[in-house]
PDB file of N, CA and C in Angstrom:
ATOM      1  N   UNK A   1      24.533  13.505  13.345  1.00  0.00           N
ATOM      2  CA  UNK A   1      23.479  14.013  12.478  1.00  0.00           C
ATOM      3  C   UNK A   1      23.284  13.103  11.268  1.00  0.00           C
ATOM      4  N   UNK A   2      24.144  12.572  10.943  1.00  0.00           N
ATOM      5  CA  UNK A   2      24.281  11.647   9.654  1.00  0.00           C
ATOM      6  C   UNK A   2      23.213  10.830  10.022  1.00  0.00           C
ATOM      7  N   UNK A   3      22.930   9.823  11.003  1.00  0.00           N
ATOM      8  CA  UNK A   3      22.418   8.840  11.294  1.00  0.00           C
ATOM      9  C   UNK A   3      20.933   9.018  11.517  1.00  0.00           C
ATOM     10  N   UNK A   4      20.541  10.368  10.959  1.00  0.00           N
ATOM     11  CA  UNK A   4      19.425  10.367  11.009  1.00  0.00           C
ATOM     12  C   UNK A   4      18.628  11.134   9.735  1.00  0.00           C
ATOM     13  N   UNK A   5      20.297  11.365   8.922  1.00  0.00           N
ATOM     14  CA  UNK A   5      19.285  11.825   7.110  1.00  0.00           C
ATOM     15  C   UNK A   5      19.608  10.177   7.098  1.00  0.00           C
ATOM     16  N   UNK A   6      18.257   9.692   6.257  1.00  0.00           N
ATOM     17  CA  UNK A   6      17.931   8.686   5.059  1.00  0.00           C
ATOM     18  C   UNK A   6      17.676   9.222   4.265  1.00  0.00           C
ATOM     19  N   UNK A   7      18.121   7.769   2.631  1.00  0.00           N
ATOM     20  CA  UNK A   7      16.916   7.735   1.495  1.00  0.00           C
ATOM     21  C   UNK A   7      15.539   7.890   1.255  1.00  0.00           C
ATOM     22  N   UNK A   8      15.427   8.299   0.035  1.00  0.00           N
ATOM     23  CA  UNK A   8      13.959   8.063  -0.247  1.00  0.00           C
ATOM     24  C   UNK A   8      13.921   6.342   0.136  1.00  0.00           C
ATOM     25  N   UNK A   9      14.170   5.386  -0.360  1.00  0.00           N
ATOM     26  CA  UNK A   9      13.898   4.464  -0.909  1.00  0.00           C
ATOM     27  C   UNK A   9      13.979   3.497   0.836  1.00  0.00           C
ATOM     28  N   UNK A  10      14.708   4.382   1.924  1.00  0.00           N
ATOM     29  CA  UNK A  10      15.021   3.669   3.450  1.00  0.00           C
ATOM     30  C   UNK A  10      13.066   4.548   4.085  1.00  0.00           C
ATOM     31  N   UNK A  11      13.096   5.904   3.956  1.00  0.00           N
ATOM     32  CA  UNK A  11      11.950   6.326   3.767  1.00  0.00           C
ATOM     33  C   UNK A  11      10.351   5.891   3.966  1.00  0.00           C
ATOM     34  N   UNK A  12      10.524   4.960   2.665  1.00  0.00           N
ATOM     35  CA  UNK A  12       9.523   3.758   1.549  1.00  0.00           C
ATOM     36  C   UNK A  12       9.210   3.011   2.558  1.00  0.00           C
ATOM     37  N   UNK A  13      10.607   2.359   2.304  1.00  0.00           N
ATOM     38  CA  UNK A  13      10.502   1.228   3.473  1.00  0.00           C
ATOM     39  C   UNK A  13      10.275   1.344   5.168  1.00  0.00           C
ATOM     40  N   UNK A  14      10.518   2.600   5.667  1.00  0.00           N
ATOM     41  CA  UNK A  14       9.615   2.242   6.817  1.00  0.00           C
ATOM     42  C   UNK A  14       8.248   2.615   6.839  1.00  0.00           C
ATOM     43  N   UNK A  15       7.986   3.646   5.953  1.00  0.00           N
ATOM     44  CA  UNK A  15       6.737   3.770   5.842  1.00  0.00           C
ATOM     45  C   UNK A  15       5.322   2.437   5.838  1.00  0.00           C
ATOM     46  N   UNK A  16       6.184   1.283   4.723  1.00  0.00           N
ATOM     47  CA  UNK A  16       5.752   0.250   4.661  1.00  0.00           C
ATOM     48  C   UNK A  16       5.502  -0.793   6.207  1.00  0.00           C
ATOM     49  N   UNK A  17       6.315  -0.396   7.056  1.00  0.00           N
ATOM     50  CA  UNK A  17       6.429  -1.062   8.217  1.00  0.00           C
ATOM     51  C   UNK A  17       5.517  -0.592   8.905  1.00  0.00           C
ATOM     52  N   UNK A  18       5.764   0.314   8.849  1.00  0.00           N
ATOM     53  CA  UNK A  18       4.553   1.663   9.637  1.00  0.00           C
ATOM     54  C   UNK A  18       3.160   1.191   9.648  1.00  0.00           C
ATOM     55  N   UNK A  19       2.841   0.677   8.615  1.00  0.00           N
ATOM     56  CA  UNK A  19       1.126   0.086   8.024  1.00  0.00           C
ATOM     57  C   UNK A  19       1.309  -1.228   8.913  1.00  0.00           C
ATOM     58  N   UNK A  20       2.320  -1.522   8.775  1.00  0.00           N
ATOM     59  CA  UNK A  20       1.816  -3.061   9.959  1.00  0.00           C
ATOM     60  C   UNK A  20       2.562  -3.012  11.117  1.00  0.00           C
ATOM     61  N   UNK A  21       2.846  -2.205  12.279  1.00  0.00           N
ATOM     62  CA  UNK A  21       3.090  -1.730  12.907  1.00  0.00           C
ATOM     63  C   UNK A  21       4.107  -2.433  13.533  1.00  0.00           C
ATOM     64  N   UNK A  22       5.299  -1.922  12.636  1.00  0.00           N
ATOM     65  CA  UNK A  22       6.660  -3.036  13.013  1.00  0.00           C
ATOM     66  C   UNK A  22       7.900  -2.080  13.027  1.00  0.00           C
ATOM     67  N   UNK A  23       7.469  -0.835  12.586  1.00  0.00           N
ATOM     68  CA  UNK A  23       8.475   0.258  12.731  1.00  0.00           C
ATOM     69  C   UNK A  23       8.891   0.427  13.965  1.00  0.00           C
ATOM     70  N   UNK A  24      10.393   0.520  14.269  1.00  0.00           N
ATOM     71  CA  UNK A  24      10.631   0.880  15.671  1.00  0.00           C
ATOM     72  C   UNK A  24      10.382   2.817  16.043  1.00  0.00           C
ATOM     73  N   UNK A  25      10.181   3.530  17.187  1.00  0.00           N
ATOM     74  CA  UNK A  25      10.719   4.651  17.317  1.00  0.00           C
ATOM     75  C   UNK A  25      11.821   5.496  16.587  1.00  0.00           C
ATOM     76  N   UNK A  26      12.579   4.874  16.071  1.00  0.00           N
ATOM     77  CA  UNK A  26      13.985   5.277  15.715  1.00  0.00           C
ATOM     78  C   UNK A  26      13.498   5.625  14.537  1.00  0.00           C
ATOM     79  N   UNK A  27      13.309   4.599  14.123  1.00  0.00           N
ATOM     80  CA  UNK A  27      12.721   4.444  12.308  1.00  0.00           C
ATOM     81  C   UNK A  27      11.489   5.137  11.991  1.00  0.00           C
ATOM     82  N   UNK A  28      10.642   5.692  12.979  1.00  0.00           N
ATOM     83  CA  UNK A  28       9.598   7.002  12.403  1.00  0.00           C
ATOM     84  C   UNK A  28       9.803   8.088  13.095  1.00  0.00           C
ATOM     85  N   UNK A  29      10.952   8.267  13.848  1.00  0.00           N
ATOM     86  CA  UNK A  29      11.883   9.567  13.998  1.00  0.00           C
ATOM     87  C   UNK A  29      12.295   9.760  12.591  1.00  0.00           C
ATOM     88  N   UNK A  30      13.018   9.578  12.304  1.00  0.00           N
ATOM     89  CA  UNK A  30      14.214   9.252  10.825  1.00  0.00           C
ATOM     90  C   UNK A  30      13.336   9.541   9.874  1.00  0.00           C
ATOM     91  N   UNK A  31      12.126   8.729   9.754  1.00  0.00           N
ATOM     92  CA  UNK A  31      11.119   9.126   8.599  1.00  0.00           C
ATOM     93  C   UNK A  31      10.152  10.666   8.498  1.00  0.00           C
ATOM     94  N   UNK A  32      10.019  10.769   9.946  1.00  0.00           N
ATOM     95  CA  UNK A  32       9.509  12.344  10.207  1.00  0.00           C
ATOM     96  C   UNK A  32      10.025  13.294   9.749  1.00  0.00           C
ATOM     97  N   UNK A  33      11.887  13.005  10.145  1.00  0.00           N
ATOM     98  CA  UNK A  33      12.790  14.036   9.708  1.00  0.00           C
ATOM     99  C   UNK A  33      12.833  14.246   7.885  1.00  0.00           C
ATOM    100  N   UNK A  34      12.988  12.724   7.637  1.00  0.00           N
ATOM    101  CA  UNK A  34      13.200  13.128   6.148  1.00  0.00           C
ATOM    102  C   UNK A  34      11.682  13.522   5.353  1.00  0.00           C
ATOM    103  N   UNK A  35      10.664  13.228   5.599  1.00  0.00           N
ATOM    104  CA  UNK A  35       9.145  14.088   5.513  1.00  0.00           C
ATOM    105  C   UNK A  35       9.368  15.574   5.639  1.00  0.00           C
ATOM    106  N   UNK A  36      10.083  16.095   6.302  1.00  0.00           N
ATOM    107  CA  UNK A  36      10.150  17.453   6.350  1.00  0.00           C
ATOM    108  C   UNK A  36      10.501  18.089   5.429  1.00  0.00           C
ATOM    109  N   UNK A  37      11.625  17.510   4.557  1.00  0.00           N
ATOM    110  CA  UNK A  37      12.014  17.891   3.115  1.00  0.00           C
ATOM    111  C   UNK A  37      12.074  17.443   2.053  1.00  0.00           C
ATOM    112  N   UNK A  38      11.076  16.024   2.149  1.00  0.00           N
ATOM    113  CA  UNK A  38      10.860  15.373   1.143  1.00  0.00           C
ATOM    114  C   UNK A  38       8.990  15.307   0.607  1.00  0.00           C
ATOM    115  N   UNK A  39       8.836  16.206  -0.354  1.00  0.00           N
ATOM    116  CA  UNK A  39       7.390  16.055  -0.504  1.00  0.00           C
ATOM    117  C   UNK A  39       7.276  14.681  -1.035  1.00  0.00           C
ATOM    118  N   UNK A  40       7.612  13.667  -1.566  1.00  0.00           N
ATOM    119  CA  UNK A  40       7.678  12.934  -2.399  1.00  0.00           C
ATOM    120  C   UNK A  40       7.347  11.205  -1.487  1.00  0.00           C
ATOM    121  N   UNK A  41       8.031  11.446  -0.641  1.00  0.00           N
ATOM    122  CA  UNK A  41       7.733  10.693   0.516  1.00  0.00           C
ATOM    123  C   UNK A  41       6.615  11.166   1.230  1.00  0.00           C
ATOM    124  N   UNK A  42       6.120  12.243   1.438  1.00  0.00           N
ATOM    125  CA  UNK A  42       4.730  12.728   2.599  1.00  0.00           C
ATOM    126  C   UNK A  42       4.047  11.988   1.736  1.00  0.00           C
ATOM    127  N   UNK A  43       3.742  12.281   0.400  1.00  0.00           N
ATOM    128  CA  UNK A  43       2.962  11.727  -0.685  1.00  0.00           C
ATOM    129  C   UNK A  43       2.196  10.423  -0.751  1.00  0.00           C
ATOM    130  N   UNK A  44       4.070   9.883  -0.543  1.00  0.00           N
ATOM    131  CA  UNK A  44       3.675   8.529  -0.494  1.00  0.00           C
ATOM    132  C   UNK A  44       3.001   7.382   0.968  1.00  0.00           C
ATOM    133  N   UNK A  45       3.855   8.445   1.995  1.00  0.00           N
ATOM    134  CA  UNK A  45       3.327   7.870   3.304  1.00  0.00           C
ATOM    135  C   UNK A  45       1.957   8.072   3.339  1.00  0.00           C
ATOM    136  N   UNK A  46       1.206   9.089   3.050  1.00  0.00           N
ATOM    137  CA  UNK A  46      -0.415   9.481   2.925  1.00  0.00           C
ATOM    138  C   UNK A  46      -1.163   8.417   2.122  1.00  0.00           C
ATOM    139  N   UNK A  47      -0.845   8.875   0.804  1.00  0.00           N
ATOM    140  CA  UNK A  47      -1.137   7.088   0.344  1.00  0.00           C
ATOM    141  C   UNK A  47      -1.266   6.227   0.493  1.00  0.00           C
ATOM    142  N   UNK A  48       0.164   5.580   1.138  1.00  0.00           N
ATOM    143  CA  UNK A  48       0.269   4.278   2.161  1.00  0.00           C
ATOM    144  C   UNK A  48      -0.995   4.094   2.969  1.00  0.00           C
ATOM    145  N   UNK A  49      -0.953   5.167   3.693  1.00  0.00           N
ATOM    146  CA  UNK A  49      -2.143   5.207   4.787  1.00  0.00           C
ATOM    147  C   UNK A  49      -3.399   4.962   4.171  1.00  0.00           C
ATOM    148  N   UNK A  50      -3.771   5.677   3.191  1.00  0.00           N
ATOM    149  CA  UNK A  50      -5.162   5.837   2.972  1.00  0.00           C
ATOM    150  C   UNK A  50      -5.666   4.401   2.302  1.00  0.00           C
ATOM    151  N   UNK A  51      -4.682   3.638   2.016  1.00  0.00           N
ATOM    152  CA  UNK A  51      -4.776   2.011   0.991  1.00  0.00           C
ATOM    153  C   UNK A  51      -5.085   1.192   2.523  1.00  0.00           C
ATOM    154  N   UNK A  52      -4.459   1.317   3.287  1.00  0.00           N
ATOM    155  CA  UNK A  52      -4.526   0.583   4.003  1.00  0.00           C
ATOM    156  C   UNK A  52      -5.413   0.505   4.764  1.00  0.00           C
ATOM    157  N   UNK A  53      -6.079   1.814   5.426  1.00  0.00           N
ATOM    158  CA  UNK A  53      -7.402   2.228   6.152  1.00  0.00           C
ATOM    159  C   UNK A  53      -8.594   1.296   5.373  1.00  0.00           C
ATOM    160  N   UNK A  54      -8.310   2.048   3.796  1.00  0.00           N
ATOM    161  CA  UNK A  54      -9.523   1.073   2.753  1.00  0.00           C
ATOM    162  C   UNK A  54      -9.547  -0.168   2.382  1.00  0.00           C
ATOM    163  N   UNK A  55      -8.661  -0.822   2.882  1.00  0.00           N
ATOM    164  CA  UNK A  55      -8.330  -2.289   2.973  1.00  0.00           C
ATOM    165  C   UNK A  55      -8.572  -2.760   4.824  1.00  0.00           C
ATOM    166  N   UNK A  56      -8.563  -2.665   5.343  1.00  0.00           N
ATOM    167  CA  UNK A  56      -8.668  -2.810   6.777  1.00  0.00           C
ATOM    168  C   UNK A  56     -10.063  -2.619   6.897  1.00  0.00           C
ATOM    169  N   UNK A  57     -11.045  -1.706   6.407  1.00  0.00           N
ATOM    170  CA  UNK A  57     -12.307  -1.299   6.532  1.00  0.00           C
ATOM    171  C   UNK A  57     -12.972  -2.184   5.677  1.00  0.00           C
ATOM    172  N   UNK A  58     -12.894  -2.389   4.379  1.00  0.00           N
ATOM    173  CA  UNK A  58     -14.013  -2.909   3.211  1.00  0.00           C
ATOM    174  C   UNK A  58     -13.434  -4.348   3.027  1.00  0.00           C
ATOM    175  N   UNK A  59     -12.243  -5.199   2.948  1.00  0.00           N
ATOM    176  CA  UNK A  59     -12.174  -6.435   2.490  1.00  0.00           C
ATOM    177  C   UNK A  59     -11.691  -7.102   3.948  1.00  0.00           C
ATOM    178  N   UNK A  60     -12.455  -8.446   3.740  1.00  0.00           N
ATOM    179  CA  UNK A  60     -12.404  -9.204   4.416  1.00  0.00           C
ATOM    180  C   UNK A  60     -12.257 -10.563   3.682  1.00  0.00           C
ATOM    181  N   UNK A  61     -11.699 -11.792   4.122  1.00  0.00           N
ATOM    182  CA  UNK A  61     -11.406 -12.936   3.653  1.00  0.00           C
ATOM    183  C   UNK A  61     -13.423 -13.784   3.580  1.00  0.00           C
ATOM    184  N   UNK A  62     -14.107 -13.541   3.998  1.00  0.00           N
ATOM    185  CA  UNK A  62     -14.991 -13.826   3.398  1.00  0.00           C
ATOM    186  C   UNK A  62     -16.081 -13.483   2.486  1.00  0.00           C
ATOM    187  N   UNK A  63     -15.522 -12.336   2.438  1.00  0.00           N
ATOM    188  CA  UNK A  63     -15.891 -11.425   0.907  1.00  0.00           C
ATOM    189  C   UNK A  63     -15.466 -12.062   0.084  1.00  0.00           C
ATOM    190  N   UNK A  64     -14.296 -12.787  -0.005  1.00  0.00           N
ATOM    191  CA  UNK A  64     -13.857 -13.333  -1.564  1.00  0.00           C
ATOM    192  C   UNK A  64     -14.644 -14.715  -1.518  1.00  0.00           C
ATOM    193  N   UNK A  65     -14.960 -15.215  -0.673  1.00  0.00           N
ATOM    194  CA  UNK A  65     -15.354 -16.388  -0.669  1.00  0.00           C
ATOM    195  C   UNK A  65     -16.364 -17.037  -1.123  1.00  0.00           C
ATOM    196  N   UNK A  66     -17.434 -15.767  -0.947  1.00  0.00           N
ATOM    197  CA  UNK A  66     -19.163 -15.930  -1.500  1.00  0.00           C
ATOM    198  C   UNK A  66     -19.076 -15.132  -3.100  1.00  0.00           C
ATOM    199  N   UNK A  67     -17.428 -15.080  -3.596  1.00  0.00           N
ATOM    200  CA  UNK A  67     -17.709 -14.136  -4.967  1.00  0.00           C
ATOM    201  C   UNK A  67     -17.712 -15.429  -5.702  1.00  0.00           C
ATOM    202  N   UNK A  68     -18.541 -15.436  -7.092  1.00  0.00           N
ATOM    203  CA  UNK A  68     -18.507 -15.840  -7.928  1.00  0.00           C
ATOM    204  C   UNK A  68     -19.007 -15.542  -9.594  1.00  0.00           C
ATOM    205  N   UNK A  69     -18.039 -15.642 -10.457  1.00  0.00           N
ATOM    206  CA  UNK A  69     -18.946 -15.105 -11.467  1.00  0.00           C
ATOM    207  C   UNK A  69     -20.061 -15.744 -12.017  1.00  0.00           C
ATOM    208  N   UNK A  70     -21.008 -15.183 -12.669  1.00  0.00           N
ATOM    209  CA  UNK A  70     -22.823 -15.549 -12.970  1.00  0.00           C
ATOM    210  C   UNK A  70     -21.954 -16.001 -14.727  1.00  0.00           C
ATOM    211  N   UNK A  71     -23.038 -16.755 -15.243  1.00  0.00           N
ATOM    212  CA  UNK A  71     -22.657 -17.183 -16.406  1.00  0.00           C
ATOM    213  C   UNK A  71     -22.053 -16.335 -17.478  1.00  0.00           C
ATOM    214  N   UNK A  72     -22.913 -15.251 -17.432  1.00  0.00           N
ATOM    215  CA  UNK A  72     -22.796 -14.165 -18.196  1.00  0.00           C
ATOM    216  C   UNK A  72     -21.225 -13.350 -17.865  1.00  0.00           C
ATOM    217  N   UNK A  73     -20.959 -13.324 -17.093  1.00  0.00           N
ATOM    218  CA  UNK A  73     -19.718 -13.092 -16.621  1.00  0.00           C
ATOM    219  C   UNK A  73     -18.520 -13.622 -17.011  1.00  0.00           C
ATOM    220  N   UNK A  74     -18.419 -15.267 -16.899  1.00  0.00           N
ATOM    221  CA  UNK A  74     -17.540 -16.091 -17.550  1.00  0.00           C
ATOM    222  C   UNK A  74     -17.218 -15.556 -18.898  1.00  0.00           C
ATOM    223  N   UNK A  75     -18.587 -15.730 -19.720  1.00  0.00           N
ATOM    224  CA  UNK A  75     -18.558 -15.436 -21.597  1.00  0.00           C
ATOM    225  C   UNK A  75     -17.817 -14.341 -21.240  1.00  0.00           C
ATOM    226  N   UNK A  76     -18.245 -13.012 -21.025  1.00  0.00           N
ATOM    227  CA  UNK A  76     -17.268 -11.601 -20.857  1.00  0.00           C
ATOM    228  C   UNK A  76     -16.076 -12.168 -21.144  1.00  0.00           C
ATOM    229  N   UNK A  77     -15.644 -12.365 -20.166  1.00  0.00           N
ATOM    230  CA  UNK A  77     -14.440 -12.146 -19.332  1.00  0.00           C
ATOM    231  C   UNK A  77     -13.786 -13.817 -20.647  1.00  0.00           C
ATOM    232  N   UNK A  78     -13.890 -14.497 -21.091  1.00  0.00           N
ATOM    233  CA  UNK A  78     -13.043 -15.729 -22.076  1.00  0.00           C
ATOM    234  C   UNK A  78     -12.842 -14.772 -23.548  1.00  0.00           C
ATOM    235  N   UNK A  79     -14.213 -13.867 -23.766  1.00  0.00           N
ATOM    236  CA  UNK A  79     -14.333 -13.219 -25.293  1.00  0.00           C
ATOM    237  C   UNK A  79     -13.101 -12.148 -24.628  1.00  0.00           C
ATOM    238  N   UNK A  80     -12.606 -11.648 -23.680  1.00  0.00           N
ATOM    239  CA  UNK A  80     -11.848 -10.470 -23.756  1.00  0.00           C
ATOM    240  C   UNK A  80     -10.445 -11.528 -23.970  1.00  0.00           C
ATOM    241  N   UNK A  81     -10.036 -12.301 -22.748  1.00  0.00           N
ATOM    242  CA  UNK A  81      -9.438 -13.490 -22.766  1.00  0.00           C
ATOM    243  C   UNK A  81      -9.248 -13.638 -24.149  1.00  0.00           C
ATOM    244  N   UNK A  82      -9.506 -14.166 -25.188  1.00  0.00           N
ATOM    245  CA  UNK A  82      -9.830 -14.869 -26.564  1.00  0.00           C
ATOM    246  C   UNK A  82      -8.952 -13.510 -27.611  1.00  0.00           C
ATOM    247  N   UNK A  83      -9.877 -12.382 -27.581  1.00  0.00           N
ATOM    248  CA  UNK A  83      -9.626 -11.218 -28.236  1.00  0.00           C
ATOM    249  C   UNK A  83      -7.803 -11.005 -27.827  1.00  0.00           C
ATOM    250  N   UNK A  84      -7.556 -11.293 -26.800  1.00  0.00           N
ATOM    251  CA  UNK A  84      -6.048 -10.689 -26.143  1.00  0.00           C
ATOM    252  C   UNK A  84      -5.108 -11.568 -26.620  1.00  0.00           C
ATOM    253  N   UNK A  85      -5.659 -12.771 -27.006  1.00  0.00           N
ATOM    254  CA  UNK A  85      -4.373 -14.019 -27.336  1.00  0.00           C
ATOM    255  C   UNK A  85      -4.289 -13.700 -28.775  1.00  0.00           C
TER     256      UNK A  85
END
Protein backbone atom coordinates (compact mmCIF):
# COMPACT_ATOMS: atom_id res chain seq x y z
CA UNK A 1 0.00 0.00 0.00
CA UNK A 2 2.88 2.32 0.72
CA UNK A 3 3.96 2.32 -2.87
CA UNK A 4 1.16 3.88 -3.93
CA UNK A 5 0.55 7.02 -1.26
CA UNK A 6 2.81 9.92 -2.80
CA UNK A 7 3.69 13.59 -2.18
CA UNK A 8 2.17 16.54 -3.11
CA UNK A 9 5.25 17.67 -4.73
CA UNK A 10 5.75 13.54 -6.62
CA UNK A 11 1.86 14.46 -7.44
CA UNK A 12 3.12 17.97 -9.32
CA UNK A 13 5.40 16.22 -10.98
CA UNK A 14 3.51 13.71 -12.75
CA UNK A 15 0.90 15.79 -13.38
CA UNK A 16 3.52 17.82 -15.32
CA UNK A 17 4.35 14.67 -17.37
CA UNK A 18 0.85 14.04 -17.92
CA UNK A 19 0.64 17.41 -20.25
CA UNK A 20 3.29 15.89 -22.44
CA UNK A 21 2.34 12.55 -22.38
CA UNK A 22 5.28 10.81 -20.71
CA UNK A 23 3.54 9.61 -17.59
CA UNK A 24 3.64 5.93 -17.30
CA UNK A 25 0.26 3.93 -16.07
CA UNK A 26 1.73 3.50 -12.72
CA UNK A 27 2.35 7.15 -12.28
CA UNK A 28 -1.43 8.30 -13.08
CA UNK A 29 -2.65 5.39 -10.98
CA UNK A 30 -0.61 6.90 -7.95
CA UNK A 31 -1.74 10.40 -8.98
CA UNK A 32 -5.55 9.39 -9.17
CA UNK A 33 -5.15 7.86 -5.80
CA UNK A 34 -3.56 10.78 -4.19
CA UNK A 35 -6.38 13.27 -6.10
CA UNK A 36 -8.80 11.54 -4.05
CA UNK A 37 -7.62 13.24 -0.91
CA UNK A 38 -5.79 15.87 -2.03
CA UNK A 39 -7.89 18.95 -3.17
CA UNK A 40 -4.81 20.87 -3.67
CA UNK A 41 -3.42 18.72 -6.31
CA UNK A 42 -7.06 18.21 -8.32
CA UNK A 43 -6.58 22.05 -8.37
CA UNK A 44 -3.58 22.00 -9.69
CA UNK A 45 -3.87 19.08 -12.21
CA UNK A 46 -7.11 21.09 -13.69
CA UNK A 47 -5.05 24.00 -14.14
CA UNK A 48 -2.28 22.16 -15.61
CA UNK A 49 -4.78 21.06 -18.08
CA UNK A 50 -6.57 24.05 -18.86
CA UNK A 51 -2.84 26.10 -19.63
CA UNK A 52 -2.04 23.64 -21.76
CA UNK A 53 -5.30 23.07 -23.92
CA UNK A 54 -4.86 27.21 -24.23
CA UNK A 55 -1.47 26.91 -25.33
CA UNK A 56 -1.87 23.96 -27.77
CA UNK A 57 -5.00 25.82 -29.31
CA UNK A 58 -3.98 29.74 -29.62
CA UNK A 59 0.05 29.93 -29.89
CA UNK A 60 1.90 28.84 -32.50
CA UNK A 61 5.67 29.53 -33.42
CA UNK A 62 4.57 31.73 -36.19
CA UNK A 63 2.53 33.93 -34.25
CA UNK A 64 5.62 35.25 -32.63
CA UNK A 65 7.22 35.73 -35.72
CA UNK A 66 4.99 38.33 -37.63
CA UNK A 67 4.86 40.23 -33.93
CA UNK A 68 6.37 43.40 -33.86
CA UNK A 69 6.14 46.49 -31.96
CA UNK A 70 4.74 49.83 -34.05
CA UNK A 71 6.79 52.89 -33.06
CA UNK A 72 4.51 54.01 -30.63
CA UNK A 73 4.96 50.93 -28.79
CA UNK A 74 8.76 51.04 -28.44
CA UNK A 75 8.38 54.88 -26.71
CA UNK A 76 5.74 53.01 -24.18
CA UNK A 77 7.41 50.35 -23.33
CA UNK A 78 11.61 52.47 -22.90
CA UNK A 79 9.40 55.47 -20.79
CA UNK A 80 8.14 52.48 -18.43
CA UNK A 81 11.75 50.85 -18.92
CA UNK A 82 13.36 54.46 -17.98
CA UNK A 83 10.71 55.22 -15.05
CA UNK A 84 11.79 51.52 -13.41
CA UNK A 85 15.65 52.16 -13.44
Amino acid sequence: MSKIIISCDEATTISDKKQYVEASLWERMKMSYHMLFCKHCRVYDEQNSIITKAIKKNITVDSFLDKKLSTEEKSKLQEKIDINM
